[in-house]
PDB file of N, CA and C in Angstrom:
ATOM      1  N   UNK A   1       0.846  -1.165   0.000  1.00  0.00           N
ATOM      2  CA  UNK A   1       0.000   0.000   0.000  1.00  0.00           C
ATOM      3  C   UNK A   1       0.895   1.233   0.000  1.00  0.00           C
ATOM      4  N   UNK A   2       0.487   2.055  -0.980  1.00  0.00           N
ATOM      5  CA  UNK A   2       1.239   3.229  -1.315  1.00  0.00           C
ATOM      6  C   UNK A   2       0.641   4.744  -0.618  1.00  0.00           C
ATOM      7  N   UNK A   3       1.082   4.843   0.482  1.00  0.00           N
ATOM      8  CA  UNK A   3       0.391   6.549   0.875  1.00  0.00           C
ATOM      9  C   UNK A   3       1.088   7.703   1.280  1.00  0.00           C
ATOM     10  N   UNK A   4       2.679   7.267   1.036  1.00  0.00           N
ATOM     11  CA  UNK A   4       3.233   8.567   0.906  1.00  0.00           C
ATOM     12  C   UNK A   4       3.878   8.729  -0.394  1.00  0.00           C
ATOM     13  N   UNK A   5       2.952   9.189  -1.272  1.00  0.00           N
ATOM     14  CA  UNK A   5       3.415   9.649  -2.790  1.00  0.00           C
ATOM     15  C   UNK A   5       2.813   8.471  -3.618  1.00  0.00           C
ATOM     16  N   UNK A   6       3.247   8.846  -5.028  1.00  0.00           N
ATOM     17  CA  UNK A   6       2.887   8.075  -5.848  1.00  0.00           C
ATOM     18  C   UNK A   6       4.076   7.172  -6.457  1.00  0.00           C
ATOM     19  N   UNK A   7       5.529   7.294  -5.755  1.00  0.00           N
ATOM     20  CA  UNK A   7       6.788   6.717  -6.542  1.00  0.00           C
ATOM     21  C   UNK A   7       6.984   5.563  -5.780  1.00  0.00           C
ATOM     22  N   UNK A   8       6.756   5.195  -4.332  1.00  0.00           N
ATOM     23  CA  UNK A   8       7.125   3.903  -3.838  1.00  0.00           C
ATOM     24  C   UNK A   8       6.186   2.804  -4.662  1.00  0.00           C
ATOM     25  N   UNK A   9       4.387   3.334  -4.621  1.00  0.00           N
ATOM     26  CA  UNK A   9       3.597   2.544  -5.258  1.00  0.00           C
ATOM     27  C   UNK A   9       4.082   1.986  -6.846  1.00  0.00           C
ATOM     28  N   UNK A  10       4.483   2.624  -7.555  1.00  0.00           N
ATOM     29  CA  UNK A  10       4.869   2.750  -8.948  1.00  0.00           C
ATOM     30  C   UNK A  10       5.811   1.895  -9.211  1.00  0.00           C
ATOM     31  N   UNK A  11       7.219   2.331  -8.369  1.00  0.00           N
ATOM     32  CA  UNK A  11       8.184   1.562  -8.214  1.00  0.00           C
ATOM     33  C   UNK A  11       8.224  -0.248  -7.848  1.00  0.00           C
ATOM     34  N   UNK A  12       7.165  -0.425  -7.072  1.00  0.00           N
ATOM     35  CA  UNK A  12       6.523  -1.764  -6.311  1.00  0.00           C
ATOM     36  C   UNK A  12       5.714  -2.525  -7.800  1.00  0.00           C
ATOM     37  N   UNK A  13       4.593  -1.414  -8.376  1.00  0.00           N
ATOM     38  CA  UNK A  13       4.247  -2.126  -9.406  1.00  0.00           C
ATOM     39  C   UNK A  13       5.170  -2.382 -10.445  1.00  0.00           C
ATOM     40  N   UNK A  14       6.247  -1.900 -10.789  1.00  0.00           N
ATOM     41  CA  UNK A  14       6.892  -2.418 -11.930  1.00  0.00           C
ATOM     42  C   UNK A  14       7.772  -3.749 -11.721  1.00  0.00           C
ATOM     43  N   UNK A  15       7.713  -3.636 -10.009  1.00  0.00           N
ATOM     44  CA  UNK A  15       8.150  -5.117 -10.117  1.00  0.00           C
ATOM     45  C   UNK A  15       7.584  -6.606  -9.656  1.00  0.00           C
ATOM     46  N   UNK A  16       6.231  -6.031 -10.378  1.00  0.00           N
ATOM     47  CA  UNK A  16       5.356  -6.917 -10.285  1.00  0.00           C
ATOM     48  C   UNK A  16       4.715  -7.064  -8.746  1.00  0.00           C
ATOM     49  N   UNK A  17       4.750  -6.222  -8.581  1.00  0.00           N
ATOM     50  CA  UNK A  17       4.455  -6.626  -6.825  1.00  0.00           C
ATOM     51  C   UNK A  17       2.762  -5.973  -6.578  1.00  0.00           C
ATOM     52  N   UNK A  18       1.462  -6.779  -6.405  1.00  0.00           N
ATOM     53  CA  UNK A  18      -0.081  -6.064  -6.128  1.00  0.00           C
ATOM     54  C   UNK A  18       0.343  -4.727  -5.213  1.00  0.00           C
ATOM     55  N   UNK A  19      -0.363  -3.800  -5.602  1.00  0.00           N
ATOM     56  CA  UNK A  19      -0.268  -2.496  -4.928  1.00  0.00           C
ATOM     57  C   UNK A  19      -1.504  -1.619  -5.227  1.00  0.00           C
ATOM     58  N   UNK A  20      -1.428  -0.992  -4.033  1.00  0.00           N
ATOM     59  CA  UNK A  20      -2.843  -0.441  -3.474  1.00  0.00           C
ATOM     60  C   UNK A  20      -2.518   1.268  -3.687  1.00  0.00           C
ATOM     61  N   UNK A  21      -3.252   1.999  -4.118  1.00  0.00           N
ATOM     62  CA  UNK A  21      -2.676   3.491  -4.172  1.00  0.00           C
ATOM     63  C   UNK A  21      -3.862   4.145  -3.563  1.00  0.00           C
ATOM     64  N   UNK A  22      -3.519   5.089  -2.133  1.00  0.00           N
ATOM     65  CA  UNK A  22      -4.495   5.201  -1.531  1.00  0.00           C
ATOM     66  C   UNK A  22      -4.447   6.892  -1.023  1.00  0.00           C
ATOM     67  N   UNK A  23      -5.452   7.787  -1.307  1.00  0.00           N
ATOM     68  CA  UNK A  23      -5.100   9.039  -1.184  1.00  0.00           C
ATOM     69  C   UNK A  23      -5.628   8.928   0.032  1.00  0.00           C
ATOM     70  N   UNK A  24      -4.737   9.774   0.932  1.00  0.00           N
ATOM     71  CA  UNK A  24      -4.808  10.439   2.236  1.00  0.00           C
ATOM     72  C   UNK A  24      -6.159  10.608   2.792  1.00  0.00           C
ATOM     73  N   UNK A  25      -7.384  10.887   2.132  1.00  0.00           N
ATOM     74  CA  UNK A  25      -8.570  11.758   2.909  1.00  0.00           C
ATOM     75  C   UNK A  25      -9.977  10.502   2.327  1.00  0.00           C
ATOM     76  N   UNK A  26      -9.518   9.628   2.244  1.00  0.00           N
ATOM     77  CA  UNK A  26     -10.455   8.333   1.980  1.00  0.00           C
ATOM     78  C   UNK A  26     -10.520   7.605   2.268  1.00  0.00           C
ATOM     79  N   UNK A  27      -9.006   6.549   2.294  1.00  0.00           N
ATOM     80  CA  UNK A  27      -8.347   5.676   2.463  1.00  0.00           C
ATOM     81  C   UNK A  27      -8.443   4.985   4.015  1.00  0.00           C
ATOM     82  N   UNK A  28      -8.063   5.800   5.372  1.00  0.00           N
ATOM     83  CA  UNK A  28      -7.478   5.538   6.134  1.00  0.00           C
ATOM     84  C   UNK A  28      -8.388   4.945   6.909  1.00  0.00           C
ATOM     85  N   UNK A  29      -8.188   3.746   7.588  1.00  0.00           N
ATOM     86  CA  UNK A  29      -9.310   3.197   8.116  1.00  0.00           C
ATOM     87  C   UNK A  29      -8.918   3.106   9.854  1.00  0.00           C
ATOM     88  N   UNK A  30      -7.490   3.756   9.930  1.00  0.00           N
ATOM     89  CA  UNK A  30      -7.298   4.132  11.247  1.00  0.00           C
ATOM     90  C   UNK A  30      -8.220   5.619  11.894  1.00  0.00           C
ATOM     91  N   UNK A  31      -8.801   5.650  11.275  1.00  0.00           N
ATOM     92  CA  UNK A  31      -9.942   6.709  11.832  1.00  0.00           C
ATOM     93  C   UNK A  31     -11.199   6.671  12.354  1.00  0.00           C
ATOM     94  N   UNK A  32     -12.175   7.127  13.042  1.00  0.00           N
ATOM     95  CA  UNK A  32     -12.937   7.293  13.681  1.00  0.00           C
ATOM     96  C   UNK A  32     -14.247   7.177  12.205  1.00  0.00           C
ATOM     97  N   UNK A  33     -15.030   6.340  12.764  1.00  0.00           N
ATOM     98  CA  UNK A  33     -15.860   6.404  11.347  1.00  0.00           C
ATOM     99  C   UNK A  33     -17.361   6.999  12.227  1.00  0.00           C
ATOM    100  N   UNK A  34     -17.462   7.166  12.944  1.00  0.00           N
ATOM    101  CA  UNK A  34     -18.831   7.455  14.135  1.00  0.00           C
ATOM    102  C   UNK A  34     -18.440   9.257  14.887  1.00  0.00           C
ATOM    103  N   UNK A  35     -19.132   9.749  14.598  1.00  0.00           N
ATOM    104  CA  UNK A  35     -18.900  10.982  15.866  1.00  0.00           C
ATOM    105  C   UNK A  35     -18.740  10.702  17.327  1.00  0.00           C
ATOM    106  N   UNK A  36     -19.881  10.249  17.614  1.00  0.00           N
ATOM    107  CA  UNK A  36     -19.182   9.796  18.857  1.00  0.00           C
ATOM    108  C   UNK A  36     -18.178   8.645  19.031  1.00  0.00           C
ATOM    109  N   UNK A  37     -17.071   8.966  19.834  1.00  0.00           N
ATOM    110  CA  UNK A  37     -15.801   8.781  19.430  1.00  0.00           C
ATOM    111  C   UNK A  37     -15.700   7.537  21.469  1.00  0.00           C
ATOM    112  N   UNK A  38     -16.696   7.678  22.261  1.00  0.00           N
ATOM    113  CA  UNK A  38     -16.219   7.327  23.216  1.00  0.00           C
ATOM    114  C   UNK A  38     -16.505   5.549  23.308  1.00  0.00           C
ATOM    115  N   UNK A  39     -17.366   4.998  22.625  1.00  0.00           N
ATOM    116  CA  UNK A  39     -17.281   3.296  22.632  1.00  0.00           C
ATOM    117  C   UNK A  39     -16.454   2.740  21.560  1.00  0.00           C
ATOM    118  N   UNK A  40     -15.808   3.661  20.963  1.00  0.00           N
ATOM    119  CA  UNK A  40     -14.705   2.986  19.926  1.00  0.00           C
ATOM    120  C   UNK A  40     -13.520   2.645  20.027  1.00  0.00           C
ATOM    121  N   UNK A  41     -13.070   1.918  19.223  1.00  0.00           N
ATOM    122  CA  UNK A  41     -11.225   1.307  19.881  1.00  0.00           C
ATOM    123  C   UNK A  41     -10.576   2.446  19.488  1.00  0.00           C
ATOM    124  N   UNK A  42      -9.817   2.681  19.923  1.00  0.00           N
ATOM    125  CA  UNK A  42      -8.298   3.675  20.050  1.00  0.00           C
ATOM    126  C   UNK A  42      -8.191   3.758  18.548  1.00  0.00           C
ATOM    127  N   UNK A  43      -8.040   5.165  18.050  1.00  0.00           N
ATOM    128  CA  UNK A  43      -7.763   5.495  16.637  1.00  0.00           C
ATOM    129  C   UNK A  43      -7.207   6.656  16.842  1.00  0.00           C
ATOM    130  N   UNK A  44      -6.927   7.059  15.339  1.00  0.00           N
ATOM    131  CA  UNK A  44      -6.443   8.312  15.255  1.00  0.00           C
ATOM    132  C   UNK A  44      -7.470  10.155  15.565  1.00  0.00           C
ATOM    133  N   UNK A  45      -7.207  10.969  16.146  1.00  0.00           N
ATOM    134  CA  UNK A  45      -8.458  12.031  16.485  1.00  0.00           C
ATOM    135  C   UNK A  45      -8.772  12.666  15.035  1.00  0.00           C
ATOM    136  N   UNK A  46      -9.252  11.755  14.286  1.00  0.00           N
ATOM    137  CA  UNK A  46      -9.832  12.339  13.063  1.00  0.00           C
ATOM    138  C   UNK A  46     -11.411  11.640  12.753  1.00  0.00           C
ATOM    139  N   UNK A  47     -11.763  12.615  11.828  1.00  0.00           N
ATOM    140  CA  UNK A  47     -13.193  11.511  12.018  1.00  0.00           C
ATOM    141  C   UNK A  47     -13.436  11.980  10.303  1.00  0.00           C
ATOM    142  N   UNK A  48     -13.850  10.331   9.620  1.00  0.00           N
ATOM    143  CA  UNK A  48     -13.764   9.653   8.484  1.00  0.00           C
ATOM    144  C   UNK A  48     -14.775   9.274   8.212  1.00  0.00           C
ATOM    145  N   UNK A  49     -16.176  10.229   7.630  1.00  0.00           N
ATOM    146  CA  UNK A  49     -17.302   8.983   7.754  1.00  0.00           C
ATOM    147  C   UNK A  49     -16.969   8.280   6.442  1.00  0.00           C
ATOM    148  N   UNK A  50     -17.821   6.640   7.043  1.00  0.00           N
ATOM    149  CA  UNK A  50     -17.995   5.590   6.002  1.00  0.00           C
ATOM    150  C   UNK A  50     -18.444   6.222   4.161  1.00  0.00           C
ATOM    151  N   UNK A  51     -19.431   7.142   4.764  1.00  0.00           N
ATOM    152  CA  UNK A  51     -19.872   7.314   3.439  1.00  0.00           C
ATOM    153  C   UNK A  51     -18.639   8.158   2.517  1.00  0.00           C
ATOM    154  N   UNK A  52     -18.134   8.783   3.077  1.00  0.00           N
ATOM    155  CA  UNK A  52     -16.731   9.292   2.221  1.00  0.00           C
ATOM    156  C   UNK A  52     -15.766   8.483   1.872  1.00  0.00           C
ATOM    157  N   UNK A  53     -15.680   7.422   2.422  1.00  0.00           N
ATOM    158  CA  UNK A  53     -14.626   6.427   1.887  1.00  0.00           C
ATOM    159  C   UNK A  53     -15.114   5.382   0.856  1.00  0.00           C
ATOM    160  N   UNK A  54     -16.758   5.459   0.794  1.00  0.00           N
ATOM    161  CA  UNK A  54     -17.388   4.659  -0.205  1.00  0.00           C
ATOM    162  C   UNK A  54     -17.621   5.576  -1.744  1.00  0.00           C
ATOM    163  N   UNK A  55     -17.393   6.722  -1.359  1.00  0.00           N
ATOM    164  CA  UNK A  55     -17.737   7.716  -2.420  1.00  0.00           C
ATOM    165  C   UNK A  55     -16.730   7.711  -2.911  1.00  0.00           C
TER     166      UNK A  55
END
């Protein structure tokens, strides 16, 4: 999985290797997908709804 830049991913695919290219503000599933943030496991203090990562 490629998410800092587009040259490690690139580099990985040319040598044949499956690779995932994942922009920053969609992708991250270390985030909070619920507003309320207090029955959820330990993540990052950002909040990601589902529907933006499906869009």
């Amino acid at each position: 999985m490629s998410w800092c830049g587009e040259k490690g991913g690139i580099q990985a695919a040319k040598q044949h290797h499956d690779v995932i290219m994942t922009p920053r503000t969609h992708n991250y599933f270390n985030f909070y997908h619920v507003e309320d943030k207090v029955n959820e496991p330990l993540a990052f203090d950002e909040f990601l709804p589902l529907e933006k990562v499906y869009s």
